[in-house]
Protein backbone atom coordinates (compact mmCIF):
# COMPACT_ATOMS: atom_id res chain seq x y z
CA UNK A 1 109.91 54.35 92.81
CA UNK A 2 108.15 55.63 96.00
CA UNK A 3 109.78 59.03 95.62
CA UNK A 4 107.27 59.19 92.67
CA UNK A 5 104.34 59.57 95.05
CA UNK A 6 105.95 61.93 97.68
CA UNK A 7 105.03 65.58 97.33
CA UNK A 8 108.16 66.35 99.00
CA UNK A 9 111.47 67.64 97.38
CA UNK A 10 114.10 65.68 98.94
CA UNK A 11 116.72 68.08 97.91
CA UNK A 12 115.74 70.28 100.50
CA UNK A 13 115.48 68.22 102.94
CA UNK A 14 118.62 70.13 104.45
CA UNK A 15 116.52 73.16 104.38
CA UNK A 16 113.58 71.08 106.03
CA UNK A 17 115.78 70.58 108.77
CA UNK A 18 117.17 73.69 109.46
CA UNK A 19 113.78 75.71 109.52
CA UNK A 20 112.24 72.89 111.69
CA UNK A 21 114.98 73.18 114.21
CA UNK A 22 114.80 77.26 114.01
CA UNK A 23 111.46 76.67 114.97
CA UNK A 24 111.49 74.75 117.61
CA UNK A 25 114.45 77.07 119.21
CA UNK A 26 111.62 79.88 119.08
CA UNK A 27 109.00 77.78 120.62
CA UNK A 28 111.57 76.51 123.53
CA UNK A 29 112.48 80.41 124.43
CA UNK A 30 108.52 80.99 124.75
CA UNK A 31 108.68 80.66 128.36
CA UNK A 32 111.29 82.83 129.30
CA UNK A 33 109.82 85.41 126.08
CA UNK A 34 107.17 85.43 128.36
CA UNK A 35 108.27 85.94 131.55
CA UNK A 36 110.41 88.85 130.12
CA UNK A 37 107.79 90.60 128.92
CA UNK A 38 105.36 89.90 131.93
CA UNK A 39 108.71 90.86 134.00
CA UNK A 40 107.95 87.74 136.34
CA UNK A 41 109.36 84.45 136.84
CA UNK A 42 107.14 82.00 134.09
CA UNK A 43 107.90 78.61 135.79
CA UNK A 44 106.78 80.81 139.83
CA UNK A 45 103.59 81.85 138.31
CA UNK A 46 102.90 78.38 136.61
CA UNK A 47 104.41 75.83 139.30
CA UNK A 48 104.51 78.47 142.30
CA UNK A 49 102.05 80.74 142.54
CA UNK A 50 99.12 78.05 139.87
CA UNK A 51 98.29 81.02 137.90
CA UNK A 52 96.18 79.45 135.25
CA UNK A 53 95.31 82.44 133.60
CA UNK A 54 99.32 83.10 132.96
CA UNK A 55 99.41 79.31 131.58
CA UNK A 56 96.39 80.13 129.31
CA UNK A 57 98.49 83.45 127.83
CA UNK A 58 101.44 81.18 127.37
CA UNK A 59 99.73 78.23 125.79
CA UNK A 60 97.80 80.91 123.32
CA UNK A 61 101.75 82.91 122.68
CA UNK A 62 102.66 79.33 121.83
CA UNK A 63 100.24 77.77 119.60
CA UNK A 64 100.31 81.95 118.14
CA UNK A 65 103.91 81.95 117.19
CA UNK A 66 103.50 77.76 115.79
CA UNK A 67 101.15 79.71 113.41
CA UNK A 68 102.83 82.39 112.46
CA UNK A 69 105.79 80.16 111.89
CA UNK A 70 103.63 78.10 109.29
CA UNK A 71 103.79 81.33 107.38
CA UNK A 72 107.48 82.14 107.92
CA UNK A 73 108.69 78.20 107.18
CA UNK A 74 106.60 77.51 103.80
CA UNK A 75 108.13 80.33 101.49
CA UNK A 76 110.29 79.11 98.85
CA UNK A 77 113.92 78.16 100.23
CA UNK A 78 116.71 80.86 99.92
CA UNK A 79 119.33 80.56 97.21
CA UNK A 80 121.70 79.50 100.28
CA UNK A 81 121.46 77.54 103.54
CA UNK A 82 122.42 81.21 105.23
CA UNK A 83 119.96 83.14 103.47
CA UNK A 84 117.11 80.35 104.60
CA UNK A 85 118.49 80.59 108.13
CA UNK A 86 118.73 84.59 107.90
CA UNK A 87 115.21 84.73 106.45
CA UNK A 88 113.85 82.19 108.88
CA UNK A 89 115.47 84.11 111.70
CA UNK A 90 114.80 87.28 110.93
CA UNK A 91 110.59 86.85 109.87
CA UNK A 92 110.45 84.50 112.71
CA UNK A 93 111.43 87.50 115.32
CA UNK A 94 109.46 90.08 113.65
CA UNK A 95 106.24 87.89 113.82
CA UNK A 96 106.97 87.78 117.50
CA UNK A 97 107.03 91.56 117.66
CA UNK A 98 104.57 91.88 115.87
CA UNK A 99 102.09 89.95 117.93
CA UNK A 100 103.39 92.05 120.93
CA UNK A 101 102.90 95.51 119.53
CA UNK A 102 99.22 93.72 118.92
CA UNK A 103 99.18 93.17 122.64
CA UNK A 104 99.96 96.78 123.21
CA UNK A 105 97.52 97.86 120.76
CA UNK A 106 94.79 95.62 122.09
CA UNK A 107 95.15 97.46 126.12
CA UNK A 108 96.00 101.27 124.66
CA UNK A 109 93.51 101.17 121.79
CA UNK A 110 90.88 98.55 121.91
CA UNK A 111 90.26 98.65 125.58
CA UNK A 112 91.83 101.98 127.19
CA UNK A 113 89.94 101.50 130.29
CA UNK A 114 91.24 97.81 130.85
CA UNK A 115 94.87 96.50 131.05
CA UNK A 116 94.87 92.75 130.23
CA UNK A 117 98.37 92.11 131.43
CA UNK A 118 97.62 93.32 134.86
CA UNK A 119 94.22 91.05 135.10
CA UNK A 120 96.19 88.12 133.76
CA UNK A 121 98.80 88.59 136.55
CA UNK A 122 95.57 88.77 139.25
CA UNK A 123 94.22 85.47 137.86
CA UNK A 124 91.86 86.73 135.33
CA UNK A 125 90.78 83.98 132.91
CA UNK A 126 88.54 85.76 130.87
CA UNK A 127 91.39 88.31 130.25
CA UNK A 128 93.94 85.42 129.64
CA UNK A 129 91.41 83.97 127.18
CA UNK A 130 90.81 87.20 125.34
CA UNK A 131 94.35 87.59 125.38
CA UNK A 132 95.70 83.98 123.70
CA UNK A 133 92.77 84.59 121.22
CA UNK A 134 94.18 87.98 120.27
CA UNK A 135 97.82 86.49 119.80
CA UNK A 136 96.51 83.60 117.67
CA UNK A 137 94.41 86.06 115.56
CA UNK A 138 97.51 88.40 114.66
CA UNK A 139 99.21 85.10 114.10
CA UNK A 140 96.72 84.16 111.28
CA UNK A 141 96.75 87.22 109.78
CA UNK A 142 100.37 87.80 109.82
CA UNK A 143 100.87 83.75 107.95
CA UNK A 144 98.54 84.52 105.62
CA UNK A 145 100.84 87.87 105.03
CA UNK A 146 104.02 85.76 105.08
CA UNK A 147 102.77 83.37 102.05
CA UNK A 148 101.01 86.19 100.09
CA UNK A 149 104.49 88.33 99.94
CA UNK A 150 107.21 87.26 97.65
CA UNK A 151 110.12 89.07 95.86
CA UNK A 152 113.15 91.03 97.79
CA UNK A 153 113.48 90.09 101.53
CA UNK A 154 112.98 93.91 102.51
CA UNK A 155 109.97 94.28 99.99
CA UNK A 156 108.33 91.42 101.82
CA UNK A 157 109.13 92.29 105.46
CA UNK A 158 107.30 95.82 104.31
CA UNK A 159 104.73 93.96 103.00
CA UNK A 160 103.95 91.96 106.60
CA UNK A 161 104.74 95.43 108.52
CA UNK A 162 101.42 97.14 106.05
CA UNK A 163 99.43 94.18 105.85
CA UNK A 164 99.73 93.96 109.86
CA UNK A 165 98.76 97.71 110.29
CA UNK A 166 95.77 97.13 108.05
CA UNK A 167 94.79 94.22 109.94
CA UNK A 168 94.84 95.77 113.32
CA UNK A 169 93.18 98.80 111.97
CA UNK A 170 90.04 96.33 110.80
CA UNK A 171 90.47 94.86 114.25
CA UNK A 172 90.19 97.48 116.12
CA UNK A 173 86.64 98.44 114.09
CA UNK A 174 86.10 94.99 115.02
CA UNK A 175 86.09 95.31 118.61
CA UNK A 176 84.61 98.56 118.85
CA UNK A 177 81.60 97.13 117.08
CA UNK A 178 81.68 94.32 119.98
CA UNK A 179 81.80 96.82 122.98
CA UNK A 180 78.73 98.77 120.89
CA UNK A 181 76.55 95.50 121.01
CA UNK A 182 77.67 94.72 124.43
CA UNK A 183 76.27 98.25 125.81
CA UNK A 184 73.08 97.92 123.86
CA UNK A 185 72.12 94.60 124.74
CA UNK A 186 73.59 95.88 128.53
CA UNK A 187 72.54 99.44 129.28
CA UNK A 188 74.73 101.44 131.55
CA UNK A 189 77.61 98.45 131.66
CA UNK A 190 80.50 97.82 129.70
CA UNK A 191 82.39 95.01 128.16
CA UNK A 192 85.75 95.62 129.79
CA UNK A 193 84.25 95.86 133.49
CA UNK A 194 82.45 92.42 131.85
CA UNK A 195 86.00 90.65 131.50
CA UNK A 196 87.31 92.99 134.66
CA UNK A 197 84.40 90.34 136.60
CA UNK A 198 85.78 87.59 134.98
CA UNK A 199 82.75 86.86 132.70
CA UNK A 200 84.19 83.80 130.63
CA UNK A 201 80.93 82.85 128.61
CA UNK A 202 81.77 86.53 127.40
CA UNK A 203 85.34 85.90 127.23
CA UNK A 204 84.47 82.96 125.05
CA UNK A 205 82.91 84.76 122.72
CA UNK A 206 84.56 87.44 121.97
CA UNK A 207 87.42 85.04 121.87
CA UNK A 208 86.32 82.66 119.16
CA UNK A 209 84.38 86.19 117.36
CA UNK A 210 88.42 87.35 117.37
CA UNK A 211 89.85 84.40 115.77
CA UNK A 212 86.76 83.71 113.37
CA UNK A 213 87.41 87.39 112.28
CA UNK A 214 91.03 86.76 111.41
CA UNK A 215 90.60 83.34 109.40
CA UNK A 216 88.08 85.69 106.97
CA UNK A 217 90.56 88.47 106.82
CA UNK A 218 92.98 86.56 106.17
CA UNK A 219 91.11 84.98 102.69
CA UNK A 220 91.71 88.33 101.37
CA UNK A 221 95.01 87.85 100.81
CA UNK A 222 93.88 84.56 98.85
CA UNK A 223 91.39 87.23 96.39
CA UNK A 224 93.88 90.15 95.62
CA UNK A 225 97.27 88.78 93.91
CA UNK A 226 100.71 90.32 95.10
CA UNK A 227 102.44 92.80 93.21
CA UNK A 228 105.73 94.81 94.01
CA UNK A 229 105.13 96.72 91.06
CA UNK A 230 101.82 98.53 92.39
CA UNK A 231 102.95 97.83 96.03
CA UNK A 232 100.20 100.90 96.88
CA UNK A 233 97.39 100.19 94.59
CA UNK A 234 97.99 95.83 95.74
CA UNK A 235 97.30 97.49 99.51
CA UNK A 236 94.51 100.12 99.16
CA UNK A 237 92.70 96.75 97.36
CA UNK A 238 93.53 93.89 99.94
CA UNK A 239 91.96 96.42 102.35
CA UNK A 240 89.30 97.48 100.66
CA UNK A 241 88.22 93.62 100.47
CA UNK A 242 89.46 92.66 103.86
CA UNK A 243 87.02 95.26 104.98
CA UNK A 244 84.85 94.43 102.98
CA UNK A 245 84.86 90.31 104.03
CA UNK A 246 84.45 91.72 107.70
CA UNK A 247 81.70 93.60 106.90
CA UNK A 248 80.22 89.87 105.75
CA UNK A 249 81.11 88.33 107.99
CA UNK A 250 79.27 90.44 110.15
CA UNK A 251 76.07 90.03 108.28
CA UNK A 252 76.05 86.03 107.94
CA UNK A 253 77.45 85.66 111.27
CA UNK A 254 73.72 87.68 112.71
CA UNK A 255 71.72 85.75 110.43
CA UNK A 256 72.67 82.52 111.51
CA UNK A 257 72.94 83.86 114.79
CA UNK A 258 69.17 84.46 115.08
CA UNK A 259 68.63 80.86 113.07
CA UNK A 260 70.37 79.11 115.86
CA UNK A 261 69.81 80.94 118.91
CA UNK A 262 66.11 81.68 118.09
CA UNK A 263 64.38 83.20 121.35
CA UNK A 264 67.17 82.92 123.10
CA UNK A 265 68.10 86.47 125.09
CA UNK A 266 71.82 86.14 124.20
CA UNK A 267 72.15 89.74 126.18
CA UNK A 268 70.62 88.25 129.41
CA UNK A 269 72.25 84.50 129.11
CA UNK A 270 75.87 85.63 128.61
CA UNK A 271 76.21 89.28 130.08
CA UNK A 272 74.26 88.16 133.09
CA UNK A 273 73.62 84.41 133.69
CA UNK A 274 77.06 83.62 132.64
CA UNK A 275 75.95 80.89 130.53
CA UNK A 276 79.27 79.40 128.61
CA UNK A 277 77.09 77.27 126.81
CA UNK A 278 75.39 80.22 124.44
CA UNK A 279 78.45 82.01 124.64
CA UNK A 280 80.29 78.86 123.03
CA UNK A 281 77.61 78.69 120.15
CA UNK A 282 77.56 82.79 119.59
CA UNK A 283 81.38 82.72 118.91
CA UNK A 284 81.40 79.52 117.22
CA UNK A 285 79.45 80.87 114.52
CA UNK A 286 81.74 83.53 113.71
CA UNK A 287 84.44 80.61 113.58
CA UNK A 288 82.00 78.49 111.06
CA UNK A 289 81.55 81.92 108.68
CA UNK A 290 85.33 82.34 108.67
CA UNK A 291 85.88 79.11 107.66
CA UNK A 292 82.83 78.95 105.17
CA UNK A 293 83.93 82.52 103.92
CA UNK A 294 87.87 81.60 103.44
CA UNK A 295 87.08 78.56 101.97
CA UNK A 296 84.93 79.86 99.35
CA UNK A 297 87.47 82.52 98.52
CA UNK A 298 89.58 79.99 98.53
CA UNK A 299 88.39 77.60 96.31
């Protein structure tokens, strides 16, 4: 029999269904999501107005909330169809919150002095770059939360809320570490006036440093195993490594750095010469250790 050598139970296929089709409701209502929350028409900036840097935000919300829905649709199924539809629902629409309280976090916190929404809607690429990468980022994080939880259905919506609050704490540390580098390597500027000019060899970067960050992170959920029982102690621990994997990350990420970009003025090439092509390699390295570092854990 051929069902021998399918990896699929065909008993939920039902289940299948009904979580695909949930999903692709959520995707369809991005555009008008969007356009709510931009308070602007999405198809006058797109078709009307060929904002490209609006398109870029909405293509990075997208391909965000298809990741975060990897997390949300692979649990186990619910003991009914209307619990999986419930549960679907219900995860599905927090992740979605969740990655816009990371927006908000992102202009208030990370860059105080800089509103991305407000560059986007000038035409800002390197702002709608930064921006997608930031979605997608909490959107890795918060699957690799969704498939680490398990037990009660409020127990494990806690457990996203935490390990989301973590996440955006090590984040934040993250970027401030960025804008640090940026002002030594460029005295007297600053990386938000960087973006602000529409720098996208910087934008680049700090995109793919974003996203390479999160895939790491997110392989500390793979190293500490869930517990409701010591719901505190299971925390304080996943942060403790997640910090700790950034921290590597960090490390590796400058060593190769220097390997691969040897005598190259990174400062000078990206900050001032605009050159995508070093600022494509930089933040594809962080990318490469993520992977490296998440598959090891991993493994």
């Amino acid at each position: 029999m051929l069902s021998e050598f399918i990896n699929v139970d065909l008993d939920l296929a039902l289940y299948y269904l009904v979580d695909f089709i949930i999903a692709v409701a959520i995707l369809s209502g991005m555009r008008y999501l969007a356009g709510t929350v931009a308070s602007v028409s999405a198809m006058h900036e797109i078709s009307q107005k060929d904002n490209k840097a609006f398109g870029i935000s909405l293509a990075g919300a997208m391909v965000a909330v298809s990741i975060m829905l990897m997390g949300v649709v692979s649990g186990d199924a619910g003991y009914s169809l209307a619990n999986e539809i419930m549960t679907v629902v219900l995860f599905g629409v927090i992740g979605i919150l969740l990655m816009w309280v990371t927006r908000i976090v992102f202009d208030r916190v990370s860059f105080p002095g800089l509103s991305i929404h407000d560059q986007i809607m000038q035409g800002n690429t390197s702002a709608s770059l930064i921006d997608a990468s930031n979605m997608i980022a909490t959107a890795i994080i918060i699957k690799g939360a969704m498939t680490w939880v398990e037990g009660s259905l409020m127990m494990s919506l806690l457990a996203v809320v935490v390990s989301f609050i973590a996440s955006q704490v090590i984040m934040a540390l993250a970027t401030v570490y960025r804008v640090k580098v940026y002002e030594k390597r460029h005295q007297g500027t600053h990386l938000h006036t960087a973006i602000e000019e529409n720098n996208v060899a910087l934008a680049l970067r700090f995109s793919a440093y974003r996203i390479g960050l999160a895939i790491a992170v997110s392989s500390a959920f793979t190293a500490v195993e869930y517990s409701s029982e010591a719901f505190v102690s299971v925390f304080l621990l996943w942060f403790a490594v997640a910090l700790g994997i950034f921290m590597l990350l960090t490390v590796i990420a400058v060593f190769i750095r220097h390997a691969v970009l040897h005598r190259v003025n990174i400062g000078e090439e990206v900050g001032q010469q605009r050159n995508i092509s070093v600022g494509v390699i930089e933040g594809s390295i962080y990318i490469v250790v993520g992977l490296l570092i998440s598959g090891l854990i991993g493994a």
